[in-house]
PDB file of N, CA and C in Angstrom:
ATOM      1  N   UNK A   1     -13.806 -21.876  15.238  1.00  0.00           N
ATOM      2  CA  UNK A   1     -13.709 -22.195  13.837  1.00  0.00           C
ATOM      3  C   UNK A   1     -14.636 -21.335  12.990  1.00  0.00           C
ATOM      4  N   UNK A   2     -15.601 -20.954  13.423  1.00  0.00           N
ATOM      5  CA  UNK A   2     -16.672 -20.175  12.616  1.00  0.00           C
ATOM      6  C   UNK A   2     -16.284 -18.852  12.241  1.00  0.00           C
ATOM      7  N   UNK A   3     -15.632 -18.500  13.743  1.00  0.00           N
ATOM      8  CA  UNK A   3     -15.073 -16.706  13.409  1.00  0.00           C
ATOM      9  C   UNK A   3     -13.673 -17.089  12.480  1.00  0.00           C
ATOM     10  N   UNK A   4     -13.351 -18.113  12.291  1.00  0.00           N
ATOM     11  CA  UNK A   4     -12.045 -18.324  11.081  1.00  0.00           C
ATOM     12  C   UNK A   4     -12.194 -18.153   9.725  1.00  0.00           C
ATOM     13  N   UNK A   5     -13.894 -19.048   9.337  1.00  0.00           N
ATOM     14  CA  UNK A   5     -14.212 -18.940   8.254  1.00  0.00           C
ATOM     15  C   UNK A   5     -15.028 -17.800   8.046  1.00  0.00           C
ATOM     16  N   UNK A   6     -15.594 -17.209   9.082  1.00  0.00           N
ATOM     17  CA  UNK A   6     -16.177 -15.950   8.638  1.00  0.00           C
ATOM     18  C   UNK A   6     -14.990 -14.689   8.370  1.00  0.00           C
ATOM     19  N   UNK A   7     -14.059 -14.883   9.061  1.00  0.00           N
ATOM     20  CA  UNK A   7     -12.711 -13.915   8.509  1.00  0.00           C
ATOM     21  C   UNK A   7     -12.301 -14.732   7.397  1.00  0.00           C
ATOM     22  N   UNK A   8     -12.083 -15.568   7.047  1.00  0.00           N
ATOM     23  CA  UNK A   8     -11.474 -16.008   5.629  1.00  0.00           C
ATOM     24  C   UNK A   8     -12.664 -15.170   4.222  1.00  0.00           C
ATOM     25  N   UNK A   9     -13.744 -15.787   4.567  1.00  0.00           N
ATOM     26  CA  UNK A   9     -15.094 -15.305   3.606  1.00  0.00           C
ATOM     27  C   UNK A   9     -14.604 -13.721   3.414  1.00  0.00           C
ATOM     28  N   UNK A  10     -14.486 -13.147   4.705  1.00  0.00           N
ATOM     29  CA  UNK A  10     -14.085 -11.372   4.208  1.00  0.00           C
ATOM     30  C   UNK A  10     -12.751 -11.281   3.637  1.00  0.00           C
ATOM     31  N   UNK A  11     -12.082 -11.869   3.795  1.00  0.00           N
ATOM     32  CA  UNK A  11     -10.552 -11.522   3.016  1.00  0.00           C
ATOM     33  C   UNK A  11     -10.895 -11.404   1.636  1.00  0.00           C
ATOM     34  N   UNK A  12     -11.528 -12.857   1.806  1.00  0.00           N
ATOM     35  CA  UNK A  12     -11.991 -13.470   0.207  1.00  0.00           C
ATOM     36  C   UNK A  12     -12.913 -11.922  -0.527  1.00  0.00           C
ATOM     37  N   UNK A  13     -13.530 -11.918  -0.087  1.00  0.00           N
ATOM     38  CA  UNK A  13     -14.542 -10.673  -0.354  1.00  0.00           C
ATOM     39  C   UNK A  13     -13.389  -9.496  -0.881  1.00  0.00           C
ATOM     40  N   UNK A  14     -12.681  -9.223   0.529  1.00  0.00           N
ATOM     41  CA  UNK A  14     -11.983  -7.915  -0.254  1.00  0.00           C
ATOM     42  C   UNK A  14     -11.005  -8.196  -1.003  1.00  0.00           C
ATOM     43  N   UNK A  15     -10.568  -9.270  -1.067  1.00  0.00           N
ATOM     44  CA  UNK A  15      -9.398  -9.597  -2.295  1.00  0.00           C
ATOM     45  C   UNK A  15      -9.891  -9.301  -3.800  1.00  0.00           C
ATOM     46  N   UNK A  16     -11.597  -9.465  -3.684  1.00  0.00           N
ATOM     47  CA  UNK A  16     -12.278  -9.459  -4.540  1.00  0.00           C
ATOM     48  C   UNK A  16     -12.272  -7.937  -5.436  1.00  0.00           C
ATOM     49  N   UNK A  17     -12.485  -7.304  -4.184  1.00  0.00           N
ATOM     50  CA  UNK A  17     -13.028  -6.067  -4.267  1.00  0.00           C
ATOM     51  C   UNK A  17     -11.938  -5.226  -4.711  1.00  0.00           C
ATOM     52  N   UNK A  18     -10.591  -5.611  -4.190  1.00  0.00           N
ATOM     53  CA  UNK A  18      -9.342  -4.812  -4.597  1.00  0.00           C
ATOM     54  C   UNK A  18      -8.334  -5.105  -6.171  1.00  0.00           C
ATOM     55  N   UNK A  19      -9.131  -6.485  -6.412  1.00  0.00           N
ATOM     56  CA  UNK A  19      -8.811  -7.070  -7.815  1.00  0.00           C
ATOM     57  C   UNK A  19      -9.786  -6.222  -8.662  1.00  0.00           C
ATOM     58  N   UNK A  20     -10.798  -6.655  -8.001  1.00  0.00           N
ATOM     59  CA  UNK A  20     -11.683  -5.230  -9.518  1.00  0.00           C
ATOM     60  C   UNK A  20     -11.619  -4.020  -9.543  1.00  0.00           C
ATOM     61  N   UNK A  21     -11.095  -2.956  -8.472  1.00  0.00           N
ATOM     62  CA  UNK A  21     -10.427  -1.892  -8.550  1.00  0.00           C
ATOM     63  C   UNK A  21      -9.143  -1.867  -9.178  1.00  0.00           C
ATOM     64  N   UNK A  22      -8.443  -2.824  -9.007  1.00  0.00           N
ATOM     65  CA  UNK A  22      -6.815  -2.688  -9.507  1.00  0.00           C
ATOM     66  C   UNK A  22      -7.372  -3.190 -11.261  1.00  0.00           C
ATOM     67  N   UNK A  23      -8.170  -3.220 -11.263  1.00  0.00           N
ATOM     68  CA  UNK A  23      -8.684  -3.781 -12.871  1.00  0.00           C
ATOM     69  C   UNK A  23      -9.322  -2.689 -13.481  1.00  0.00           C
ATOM     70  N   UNK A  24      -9.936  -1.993 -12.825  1.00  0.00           N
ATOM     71  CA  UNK A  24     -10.697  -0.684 -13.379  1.00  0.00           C
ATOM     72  C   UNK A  24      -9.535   0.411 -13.339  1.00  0.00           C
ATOM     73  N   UNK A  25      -8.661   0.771 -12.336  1.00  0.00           N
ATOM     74  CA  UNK A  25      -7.334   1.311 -12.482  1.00  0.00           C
ATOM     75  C   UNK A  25      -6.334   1.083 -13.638  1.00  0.00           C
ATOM     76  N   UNK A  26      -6.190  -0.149 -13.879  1.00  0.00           N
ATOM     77  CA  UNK A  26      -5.671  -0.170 -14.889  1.00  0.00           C
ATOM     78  C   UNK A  26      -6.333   0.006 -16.377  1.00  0.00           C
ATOM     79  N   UNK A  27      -7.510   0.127 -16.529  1.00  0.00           N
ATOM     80  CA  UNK A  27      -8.304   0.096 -17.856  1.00  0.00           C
ATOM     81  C   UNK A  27      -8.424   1.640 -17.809  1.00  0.00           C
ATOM     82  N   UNK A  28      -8.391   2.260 -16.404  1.00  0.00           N
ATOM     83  CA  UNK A  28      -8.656   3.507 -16.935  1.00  0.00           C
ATOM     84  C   UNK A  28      -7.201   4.334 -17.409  1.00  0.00           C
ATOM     85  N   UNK A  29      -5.895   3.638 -16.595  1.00  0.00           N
ATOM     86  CA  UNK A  29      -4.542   4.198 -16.737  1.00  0.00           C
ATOM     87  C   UNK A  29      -4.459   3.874 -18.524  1.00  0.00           C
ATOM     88  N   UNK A  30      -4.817   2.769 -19.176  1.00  0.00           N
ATOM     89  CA  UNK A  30      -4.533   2.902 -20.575  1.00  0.00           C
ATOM     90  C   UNK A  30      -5.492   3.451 -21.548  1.00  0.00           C
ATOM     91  N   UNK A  31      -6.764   3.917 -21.085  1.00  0.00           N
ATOM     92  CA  UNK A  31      -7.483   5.018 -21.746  1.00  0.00           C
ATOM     93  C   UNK A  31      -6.495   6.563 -21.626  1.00  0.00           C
ATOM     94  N   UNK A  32      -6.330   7.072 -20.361  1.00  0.00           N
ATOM     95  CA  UNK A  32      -5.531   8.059 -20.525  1.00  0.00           C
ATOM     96  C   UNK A  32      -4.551   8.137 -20.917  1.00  0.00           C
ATOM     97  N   UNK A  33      -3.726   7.105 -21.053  1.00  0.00           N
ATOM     98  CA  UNK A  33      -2.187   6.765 -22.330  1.00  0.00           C
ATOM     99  C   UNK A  33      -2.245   6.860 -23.452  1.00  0.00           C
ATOM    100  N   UNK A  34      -4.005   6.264 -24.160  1.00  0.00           N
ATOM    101  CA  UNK A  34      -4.654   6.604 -25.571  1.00  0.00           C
ATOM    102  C   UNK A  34      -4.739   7.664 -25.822  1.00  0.00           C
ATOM    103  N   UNK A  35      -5.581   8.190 -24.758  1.00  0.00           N
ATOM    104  CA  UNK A  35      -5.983   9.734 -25.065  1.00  0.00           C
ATOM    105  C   UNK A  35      -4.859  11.061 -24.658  1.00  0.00           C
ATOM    106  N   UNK A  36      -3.638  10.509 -24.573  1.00  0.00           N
ATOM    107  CA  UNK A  36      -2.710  11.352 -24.679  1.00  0.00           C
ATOM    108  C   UNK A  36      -1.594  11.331 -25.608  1.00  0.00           C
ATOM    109  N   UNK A  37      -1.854   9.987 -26.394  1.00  0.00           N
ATOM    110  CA  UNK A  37      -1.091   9.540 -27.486  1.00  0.00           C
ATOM    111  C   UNK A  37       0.107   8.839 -26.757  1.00  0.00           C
ATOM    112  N   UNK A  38       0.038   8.158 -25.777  1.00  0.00           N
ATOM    113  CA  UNK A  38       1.803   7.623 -24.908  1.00  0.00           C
ATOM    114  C   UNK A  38       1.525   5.839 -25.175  1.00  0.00           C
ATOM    115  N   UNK A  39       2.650   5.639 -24.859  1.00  0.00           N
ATOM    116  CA  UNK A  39       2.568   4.424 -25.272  1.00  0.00           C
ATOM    117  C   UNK A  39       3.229   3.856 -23.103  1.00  0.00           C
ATOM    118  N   UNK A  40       2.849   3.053 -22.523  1.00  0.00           N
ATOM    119  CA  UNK A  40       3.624   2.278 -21.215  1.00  0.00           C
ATOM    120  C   UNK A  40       5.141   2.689 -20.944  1.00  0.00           C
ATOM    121  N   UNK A  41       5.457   2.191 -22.240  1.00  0.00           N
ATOM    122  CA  UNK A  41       7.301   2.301 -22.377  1.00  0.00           C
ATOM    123  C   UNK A  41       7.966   3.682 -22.134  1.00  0.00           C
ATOM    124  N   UNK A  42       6.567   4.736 -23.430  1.00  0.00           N
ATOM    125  CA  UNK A  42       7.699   5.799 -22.587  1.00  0.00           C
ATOM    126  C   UNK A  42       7.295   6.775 -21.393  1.00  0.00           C
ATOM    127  N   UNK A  43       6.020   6.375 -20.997  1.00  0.00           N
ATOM    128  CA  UNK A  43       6.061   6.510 -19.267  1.00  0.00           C
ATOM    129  C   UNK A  43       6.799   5.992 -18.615  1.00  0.00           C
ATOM    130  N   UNK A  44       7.082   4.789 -18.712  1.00  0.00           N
ATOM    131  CA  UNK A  44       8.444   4.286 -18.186  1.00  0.00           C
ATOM    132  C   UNK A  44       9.746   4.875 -18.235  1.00  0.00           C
ATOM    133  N   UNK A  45      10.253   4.936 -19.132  1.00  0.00           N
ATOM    134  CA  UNK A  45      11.524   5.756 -19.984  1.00  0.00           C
ATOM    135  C   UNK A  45      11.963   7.168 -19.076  1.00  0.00           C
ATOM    136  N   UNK A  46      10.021   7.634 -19.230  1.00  0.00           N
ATOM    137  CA  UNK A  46      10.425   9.321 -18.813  1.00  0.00           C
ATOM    138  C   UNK A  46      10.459   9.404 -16.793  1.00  0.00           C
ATOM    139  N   UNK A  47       9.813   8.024 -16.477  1.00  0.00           N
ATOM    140  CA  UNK A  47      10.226   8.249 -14.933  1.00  0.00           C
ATOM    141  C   UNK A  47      11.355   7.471 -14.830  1.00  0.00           C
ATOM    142  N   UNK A  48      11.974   6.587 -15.619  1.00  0.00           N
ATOM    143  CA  UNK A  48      13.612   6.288 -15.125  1.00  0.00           C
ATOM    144  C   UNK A  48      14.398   7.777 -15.264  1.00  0.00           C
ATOM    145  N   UNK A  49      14.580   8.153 -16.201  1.00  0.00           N
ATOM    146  CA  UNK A  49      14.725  10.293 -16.556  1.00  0.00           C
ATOM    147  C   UNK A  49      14.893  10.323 -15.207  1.00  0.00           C
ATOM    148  N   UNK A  50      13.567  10.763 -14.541  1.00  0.00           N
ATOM    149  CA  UNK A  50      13.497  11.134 -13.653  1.00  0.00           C
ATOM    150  C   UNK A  50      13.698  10.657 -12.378  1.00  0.00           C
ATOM    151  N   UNK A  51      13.637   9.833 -12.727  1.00  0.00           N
ATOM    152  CA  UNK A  51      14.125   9.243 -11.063  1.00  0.00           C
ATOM    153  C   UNK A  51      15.906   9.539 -10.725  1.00  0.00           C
ATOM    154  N   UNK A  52      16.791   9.409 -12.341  1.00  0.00           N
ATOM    155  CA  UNK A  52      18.321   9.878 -12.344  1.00  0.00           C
ATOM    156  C   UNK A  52      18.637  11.355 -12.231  1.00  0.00           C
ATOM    157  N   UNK A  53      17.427  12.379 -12.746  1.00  0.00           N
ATOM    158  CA  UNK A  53      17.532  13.885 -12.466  1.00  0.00           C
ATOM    159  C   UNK A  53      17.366  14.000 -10.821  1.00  0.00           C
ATOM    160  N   UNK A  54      16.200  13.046 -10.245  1.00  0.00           N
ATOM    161  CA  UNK A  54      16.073  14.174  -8.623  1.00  0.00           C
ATOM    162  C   UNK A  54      17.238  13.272  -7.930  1.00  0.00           C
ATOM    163  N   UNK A  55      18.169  12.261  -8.192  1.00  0.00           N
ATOM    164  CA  UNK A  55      18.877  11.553  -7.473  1.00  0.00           C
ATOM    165  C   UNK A  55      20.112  12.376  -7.279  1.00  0.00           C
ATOM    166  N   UNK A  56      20.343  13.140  -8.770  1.00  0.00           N
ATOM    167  CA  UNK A  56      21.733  13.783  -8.835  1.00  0.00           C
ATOM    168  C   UNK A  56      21.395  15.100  -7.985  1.00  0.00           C
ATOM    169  N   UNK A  57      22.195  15.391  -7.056  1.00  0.00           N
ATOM    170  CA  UNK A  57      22.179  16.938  -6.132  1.00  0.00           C
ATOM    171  C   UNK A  57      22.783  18.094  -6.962  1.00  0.00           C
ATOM    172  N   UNK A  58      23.310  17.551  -7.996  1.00  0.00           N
ATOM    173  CA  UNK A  58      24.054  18.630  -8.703  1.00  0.00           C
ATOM    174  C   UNK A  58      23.079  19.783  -9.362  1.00  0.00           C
ATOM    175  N   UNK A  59      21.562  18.914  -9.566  1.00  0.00           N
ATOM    176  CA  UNK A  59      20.466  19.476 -10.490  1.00  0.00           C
ATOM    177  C   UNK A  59      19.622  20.626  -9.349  1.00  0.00           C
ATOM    178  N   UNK A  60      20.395  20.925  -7.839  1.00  0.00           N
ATOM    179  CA  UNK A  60      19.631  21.233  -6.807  1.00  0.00           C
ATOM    180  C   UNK A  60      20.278  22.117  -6.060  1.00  0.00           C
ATOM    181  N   UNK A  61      19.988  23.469  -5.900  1.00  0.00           N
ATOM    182  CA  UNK A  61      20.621  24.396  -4.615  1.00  0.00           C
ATOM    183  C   UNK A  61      20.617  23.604  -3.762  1.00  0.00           C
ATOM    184  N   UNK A  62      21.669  23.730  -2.930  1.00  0.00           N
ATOM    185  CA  UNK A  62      22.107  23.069  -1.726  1.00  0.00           C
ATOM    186  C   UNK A  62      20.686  23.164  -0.331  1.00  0.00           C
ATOM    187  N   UNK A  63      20.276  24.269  -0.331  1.00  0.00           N
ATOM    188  CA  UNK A  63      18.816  24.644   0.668  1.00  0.00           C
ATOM    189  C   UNK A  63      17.880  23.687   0.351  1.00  0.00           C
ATOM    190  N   UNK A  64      17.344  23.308  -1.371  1.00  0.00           N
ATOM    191  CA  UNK A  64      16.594  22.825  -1.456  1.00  0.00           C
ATOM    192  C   UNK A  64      17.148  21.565  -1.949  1.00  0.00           C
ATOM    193  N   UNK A  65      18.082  20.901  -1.946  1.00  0.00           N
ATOM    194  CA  UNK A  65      18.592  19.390  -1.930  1.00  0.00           C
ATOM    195  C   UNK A  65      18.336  19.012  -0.244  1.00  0.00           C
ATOM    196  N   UNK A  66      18.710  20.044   0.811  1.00  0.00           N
ATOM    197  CA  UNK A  66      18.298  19.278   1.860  1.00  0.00           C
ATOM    198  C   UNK A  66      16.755  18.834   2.080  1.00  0.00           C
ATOM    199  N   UNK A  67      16.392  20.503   1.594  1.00  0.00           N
ATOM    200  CA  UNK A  67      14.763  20.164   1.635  1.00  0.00           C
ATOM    201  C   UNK A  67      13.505  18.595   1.934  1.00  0.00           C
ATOM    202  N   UNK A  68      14.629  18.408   0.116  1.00  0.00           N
ATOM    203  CA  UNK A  68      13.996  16.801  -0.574  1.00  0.00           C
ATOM    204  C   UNK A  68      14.536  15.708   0.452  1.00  0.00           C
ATOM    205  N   UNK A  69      15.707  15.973   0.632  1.00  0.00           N
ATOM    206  CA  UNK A  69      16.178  14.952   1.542  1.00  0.00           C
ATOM    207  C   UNK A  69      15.217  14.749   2.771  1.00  0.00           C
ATOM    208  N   UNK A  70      15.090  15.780   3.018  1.00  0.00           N
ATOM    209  CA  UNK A  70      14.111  15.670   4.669  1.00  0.00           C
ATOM    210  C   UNK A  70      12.526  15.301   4.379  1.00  0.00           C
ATOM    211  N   UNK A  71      12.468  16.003   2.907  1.00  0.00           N
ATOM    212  CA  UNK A  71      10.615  14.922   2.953  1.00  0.00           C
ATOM    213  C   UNK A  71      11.073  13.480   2.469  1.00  0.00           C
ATOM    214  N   UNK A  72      11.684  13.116   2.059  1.00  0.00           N
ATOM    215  CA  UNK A  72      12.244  11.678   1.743  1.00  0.00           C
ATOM    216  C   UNK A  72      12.507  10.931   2.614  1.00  0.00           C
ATOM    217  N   UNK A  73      13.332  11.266   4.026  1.00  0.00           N
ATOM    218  CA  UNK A  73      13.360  10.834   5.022  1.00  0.00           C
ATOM    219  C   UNK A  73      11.542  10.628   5.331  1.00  0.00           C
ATOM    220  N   UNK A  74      10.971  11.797   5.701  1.00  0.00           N
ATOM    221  CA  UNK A  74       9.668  11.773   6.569  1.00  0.00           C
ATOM    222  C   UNK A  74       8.748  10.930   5.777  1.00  0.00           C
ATOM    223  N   UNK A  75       8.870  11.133   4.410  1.00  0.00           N
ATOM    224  CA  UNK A  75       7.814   9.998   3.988  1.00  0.00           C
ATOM    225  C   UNK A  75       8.288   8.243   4.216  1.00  0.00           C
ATOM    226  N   UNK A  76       9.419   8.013   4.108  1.00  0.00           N
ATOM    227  CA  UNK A  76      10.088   6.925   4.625  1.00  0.00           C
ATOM    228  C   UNK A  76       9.665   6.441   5.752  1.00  0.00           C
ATOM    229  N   UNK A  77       9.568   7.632   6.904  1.00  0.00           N
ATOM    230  CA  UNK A  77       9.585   6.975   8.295  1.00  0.00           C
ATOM    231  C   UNK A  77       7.864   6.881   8.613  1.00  0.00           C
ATOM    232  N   UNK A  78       7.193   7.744   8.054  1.00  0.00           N
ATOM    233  CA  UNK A  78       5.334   7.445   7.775  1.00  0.00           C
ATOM    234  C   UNK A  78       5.407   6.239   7.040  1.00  0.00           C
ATOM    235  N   UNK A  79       5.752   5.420   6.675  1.00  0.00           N
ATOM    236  CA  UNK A  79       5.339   4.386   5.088  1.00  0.00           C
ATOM    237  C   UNK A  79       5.613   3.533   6.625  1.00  0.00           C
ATOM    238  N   UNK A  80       7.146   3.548   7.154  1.00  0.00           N
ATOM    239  CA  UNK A  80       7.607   2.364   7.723  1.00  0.00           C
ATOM    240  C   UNK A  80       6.725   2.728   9.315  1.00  0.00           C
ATOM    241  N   UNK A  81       5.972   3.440   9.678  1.00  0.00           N
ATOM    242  CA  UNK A  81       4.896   3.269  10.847  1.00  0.00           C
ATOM    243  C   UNK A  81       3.900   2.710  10.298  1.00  0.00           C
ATOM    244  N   UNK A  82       3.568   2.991   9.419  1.00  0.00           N
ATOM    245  CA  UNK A  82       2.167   2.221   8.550  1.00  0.00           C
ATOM    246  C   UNK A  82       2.273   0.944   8.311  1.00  0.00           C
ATOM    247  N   UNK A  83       3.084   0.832   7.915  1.00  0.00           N
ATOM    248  CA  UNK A  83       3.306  -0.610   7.513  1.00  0.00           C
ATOM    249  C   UNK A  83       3.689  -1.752   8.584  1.00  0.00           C
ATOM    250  N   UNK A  84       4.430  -0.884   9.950  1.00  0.00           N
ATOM    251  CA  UNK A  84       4.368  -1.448  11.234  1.00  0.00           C
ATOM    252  C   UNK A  84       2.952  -1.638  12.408  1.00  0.00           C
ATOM    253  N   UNK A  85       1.746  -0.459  11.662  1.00  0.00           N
ATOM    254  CA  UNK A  85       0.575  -0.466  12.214  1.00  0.00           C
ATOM    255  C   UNK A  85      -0.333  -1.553  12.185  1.00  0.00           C
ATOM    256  N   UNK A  86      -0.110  -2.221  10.549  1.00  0.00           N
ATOM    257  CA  UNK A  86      -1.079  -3.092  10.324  1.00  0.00           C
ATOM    258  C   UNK A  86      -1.105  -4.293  11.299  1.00  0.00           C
ATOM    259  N   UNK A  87      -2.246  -4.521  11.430  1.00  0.00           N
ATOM    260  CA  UNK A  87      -2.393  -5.446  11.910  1.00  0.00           C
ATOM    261  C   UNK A  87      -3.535  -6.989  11.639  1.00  0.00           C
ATOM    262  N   UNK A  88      -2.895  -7.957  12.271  1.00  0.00           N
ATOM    263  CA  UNK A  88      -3.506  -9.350  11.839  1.00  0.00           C
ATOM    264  C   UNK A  88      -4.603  -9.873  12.322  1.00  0.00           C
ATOM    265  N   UNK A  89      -5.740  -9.903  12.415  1.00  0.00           N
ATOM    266  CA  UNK A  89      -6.743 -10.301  12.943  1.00  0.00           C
ATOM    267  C   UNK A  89      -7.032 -11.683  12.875  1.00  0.00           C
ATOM    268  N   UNK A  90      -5.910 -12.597  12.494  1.00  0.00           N
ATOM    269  CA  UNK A  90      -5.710 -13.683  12.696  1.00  0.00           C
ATOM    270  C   UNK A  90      -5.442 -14.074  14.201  1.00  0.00           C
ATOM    271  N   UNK A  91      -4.429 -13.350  14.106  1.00  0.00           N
ATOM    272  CA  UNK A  91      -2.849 -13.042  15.261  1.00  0.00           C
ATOM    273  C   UNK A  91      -3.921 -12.721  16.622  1.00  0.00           C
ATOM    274  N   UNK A  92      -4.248 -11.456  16.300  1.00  0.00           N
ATOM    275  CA  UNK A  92      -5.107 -10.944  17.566  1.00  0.00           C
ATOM    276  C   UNK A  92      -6.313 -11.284  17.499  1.00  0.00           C
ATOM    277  N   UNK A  93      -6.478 -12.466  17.176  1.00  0.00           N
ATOM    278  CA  UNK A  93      -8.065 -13.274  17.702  1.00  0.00           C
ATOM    279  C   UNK A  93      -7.953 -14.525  18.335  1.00  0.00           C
ATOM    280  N   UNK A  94      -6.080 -15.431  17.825  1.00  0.00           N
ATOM    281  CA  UNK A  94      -5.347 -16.299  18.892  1.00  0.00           C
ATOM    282  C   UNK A  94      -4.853 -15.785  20.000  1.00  0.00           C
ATOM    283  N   UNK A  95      -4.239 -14.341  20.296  1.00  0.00           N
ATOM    284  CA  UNK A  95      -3.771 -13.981  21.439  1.00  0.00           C
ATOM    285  C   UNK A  95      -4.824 -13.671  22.377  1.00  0.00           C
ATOM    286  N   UNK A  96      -5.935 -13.376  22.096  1.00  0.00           N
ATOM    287  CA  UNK A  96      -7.548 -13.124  22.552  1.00  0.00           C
ATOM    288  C   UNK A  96      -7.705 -14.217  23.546  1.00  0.00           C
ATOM    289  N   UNK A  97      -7.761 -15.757  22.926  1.00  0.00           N
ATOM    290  CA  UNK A  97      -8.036 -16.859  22.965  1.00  0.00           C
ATOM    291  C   UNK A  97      -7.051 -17.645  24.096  1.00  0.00           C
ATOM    292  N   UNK A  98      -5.369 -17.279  23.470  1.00  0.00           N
ATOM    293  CA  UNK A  98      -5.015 -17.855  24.211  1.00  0.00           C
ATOM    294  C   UNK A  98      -4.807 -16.562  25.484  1.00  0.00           C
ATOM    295  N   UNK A  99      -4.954 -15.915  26.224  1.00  0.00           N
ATOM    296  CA  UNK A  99      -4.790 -15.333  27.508  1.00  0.00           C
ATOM    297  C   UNK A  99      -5.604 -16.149  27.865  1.00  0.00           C
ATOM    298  N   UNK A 100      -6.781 -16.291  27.861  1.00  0.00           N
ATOM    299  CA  UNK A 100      -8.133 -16.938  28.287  1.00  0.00           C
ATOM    300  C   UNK A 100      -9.426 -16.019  28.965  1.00  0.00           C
ATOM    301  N   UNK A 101      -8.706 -14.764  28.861  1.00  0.00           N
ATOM    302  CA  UNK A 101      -9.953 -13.786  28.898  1.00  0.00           C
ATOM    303  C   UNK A 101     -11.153 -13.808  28.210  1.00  0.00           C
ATOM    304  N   UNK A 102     -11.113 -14.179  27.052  1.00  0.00           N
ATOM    305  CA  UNK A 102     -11.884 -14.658  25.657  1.00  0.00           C
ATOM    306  C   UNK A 102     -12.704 -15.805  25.680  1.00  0.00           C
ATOM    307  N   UNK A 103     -13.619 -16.277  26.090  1.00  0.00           N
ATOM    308  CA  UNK A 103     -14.265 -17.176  25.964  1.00  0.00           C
ATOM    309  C   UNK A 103     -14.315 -17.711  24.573  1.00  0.00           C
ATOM    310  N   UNK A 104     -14.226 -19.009  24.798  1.00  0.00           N
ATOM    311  CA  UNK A 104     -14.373 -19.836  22.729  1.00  0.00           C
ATOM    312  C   UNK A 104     -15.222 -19.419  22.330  1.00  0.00           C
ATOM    313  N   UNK A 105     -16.607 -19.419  23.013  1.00  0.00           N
ATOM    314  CA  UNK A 105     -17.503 -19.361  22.760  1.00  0.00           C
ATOM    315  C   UNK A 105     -18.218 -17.852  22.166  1.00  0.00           C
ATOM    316  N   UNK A 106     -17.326 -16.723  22.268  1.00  0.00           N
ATOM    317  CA  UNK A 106     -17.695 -15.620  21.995  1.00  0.00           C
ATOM    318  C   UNK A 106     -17.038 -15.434  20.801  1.00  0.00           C
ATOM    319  N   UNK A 107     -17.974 -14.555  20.199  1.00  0.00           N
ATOM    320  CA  UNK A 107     -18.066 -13.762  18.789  1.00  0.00           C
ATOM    321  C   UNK A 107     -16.949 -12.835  18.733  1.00  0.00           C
ATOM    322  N   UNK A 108     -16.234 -13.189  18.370  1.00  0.00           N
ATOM    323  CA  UNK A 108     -14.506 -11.808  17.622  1.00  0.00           C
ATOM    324  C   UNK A 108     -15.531 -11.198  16.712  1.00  0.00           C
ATOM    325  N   UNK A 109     -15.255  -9.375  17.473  1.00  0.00           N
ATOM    326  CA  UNK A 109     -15.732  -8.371  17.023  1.00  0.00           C
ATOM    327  C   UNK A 109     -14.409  -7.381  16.516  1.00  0.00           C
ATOM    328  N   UNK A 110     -14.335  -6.625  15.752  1.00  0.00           N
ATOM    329  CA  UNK A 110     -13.314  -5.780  15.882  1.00  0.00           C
ATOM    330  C   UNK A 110     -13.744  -4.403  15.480  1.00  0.00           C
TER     331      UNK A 110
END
């Protein structure tokens, strides 16, 4: 129970830590919107644009439409290993426990 609440306390911690970054990120994303004269909307506006220009192949030599295609694929298949990497230190501190290699009594280190 102790190594539960001492992993809860750190979540808590970095939930912390990633809320006041995603808070300073955003205060600094609408200083540079000021100081470029843009308003949210038409950053918005100009990447819908864009997201309908690189979709159409018509806007693309055929060499370099495959190109995009193939880093699109590869960044796809990196995102979806990453995202298959993470792991739960919930998860793997019960599977620890239950093999029974793990004594209760010992400290989950990772």
């Amino acid at each position: 129970m102790l190594a539960n609440q001492k992993l809860e306390k750190d979540s808590q911690t970095k939930m912390q830590e990633i809320r006041r970054n995603m808070k300073k990120l955003d205060a600094d994303f609408h200083q540079l919107l000021a100081e470029l004269g843009l308003t949210s909307e038409q950053v918005h506006d100009f990447s819908e644009q864009m997201d309908a220009f690189i979709e159409n192949p018509d806007h693309f030599s055929s060499p370099i439409w495959e190109k995009l295609l193939e880093e699109k694929k590869s960044l796809d298949e990196q995102v979806a290993i990453n995202l298959a990497n993470i792991t739960d230190p919930i998860k793997t501190q019960k599977s620890f426990f239950e093999q029974g290699s793990i004594k209760p009594h010992w400290i989950f280190v990772r």
